[in-house]
Protein backbone atom coordinates (compact mmCIF):
# COMPACT_ATOMS: atom_id res chain seq x y z
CA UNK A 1 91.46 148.57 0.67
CA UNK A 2 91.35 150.61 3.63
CA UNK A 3 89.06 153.30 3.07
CA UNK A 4 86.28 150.09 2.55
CA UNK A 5 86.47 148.91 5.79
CA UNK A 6 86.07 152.46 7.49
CA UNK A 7 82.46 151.44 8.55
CA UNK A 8 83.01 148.35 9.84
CA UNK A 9 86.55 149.30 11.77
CA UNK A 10 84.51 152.44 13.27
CA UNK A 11 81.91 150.00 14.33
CA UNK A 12 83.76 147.26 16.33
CA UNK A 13 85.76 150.06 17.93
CA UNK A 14 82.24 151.85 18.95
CA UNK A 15 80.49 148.70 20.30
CA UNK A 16 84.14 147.70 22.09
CA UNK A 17 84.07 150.80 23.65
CA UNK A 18 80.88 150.89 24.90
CA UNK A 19 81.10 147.27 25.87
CA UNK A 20 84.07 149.03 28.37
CA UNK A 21 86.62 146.41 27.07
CA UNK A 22 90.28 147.06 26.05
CA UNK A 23 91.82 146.05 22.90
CA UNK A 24 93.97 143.61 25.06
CA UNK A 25 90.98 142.17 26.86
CA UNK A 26 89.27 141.09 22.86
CA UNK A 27 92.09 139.75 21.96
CA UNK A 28 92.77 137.59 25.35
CA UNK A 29 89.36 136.13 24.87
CA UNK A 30 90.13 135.44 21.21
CA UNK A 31 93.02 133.83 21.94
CA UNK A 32 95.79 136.32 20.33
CA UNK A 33 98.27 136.81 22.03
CA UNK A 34 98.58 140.55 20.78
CA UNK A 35 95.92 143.37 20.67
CA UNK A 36 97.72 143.92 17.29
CA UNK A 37 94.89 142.31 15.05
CA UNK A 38 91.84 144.10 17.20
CA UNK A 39 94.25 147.70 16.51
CA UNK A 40 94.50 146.65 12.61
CA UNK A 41 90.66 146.01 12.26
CA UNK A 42 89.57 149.19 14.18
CA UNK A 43 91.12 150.78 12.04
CA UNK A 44 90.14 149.91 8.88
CA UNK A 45 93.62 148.26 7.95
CA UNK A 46 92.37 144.51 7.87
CA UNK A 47 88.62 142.53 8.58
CA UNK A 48 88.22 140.25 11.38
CA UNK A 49 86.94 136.02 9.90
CA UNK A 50 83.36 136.23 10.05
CA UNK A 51 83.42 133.42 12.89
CA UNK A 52 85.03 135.77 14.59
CA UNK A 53 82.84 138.59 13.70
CA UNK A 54 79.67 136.56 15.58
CA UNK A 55 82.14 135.98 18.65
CA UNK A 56 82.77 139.84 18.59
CA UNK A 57 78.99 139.93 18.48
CA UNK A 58 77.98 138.05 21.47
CA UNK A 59 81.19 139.72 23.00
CA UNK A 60 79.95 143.24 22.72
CA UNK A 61 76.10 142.65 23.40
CA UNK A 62 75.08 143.14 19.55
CA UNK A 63 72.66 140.98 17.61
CA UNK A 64 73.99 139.23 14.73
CA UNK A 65 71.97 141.15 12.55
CA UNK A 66 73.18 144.08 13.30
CA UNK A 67 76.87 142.63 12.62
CA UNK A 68 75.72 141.03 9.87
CA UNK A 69 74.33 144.74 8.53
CA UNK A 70 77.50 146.29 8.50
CA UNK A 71 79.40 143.48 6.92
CA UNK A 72 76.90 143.82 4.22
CA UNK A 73 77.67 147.42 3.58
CA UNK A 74 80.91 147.07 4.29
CA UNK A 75 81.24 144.37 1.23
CA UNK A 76 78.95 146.34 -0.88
CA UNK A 77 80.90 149.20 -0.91
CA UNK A 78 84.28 147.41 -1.19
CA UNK A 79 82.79 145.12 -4.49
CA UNK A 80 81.04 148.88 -5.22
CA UNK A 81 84.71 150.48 -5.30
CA UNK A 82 86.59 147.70 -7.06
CA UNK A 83 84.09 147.85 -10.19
CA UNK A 84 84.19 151.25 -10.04
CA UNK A 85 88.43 151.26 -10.68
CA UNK A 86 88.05 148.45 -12.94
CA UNK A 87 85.08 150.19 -15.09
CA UNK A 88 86.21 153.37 -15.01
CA UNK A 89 89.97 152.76 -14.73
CA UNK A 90 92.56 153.96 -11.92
CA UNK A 91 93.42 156.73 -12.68
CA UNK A 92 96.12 155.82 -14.99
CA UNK A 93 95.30 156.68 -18.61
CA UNK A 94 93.39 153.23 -18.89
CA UNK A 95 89.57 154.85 -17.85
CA UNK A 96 87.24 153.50 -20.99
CA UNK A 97 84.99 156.46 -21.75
CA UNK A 98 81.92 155.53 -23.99
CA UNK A 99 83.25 157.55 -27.16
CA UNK A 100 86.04 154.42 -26.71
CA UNK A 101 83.74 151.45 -26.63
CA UNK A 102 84.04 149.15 -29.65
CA UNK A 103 81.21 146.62 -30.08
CA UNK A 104 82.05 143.13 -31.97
CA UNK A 105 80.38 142.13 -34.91
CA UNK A 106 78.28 138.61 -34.40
């Protein structure tokens, strides 16, 4: 889900900016041998391991709580989304409105 990791991607490009590094010098201290997965996670296309997410921490001079902050969101409002399609449906003729709702007998 792209659009979910928006905040997060749009904060480890920030803090890798302002930490002057290049996309090639994060990944070289990872150990990638590409920039390819820093490019995919700034922007917004995949998430970064959360070990990785503390390296990135210490890397660009940011307390883990502050990390640990916008994962939270982050996840909240990817698992916010996700019930969201499956409650209200996708857009496909399968939304349940309450007129639809059946209730079992016990």
């Amino acid at each position: 889900m792209k659009a979910d990791l928006n905040k997060l991607a749009k904060f480890l490009k920030e803090k890798r900016t302002q930490a002057n590094l290049s996309q090639k010098d994060v990944a070289t201290k990872l150990g990638y041998s590409t920039s390819q997965f820093i490019s995919n996670w700034e922007r917004g296309i995949s998430q970064p391991p959360i070990h990785t997410l503390r390296t990135l921490a210490q890397m660009y001079a940011v307390s883990p709580d502050q990390m640990f902050q916008v994962l939270l969101s982050t996840t909240i409002d990817q698992v916010q989304e996700e019930l969201k399609e499956k409650f209200y449906g996708t857009g496909d003729g399968e939304a349940t409105t309450g007129s639809q709702v059946t209730l079992a007998a016990n």
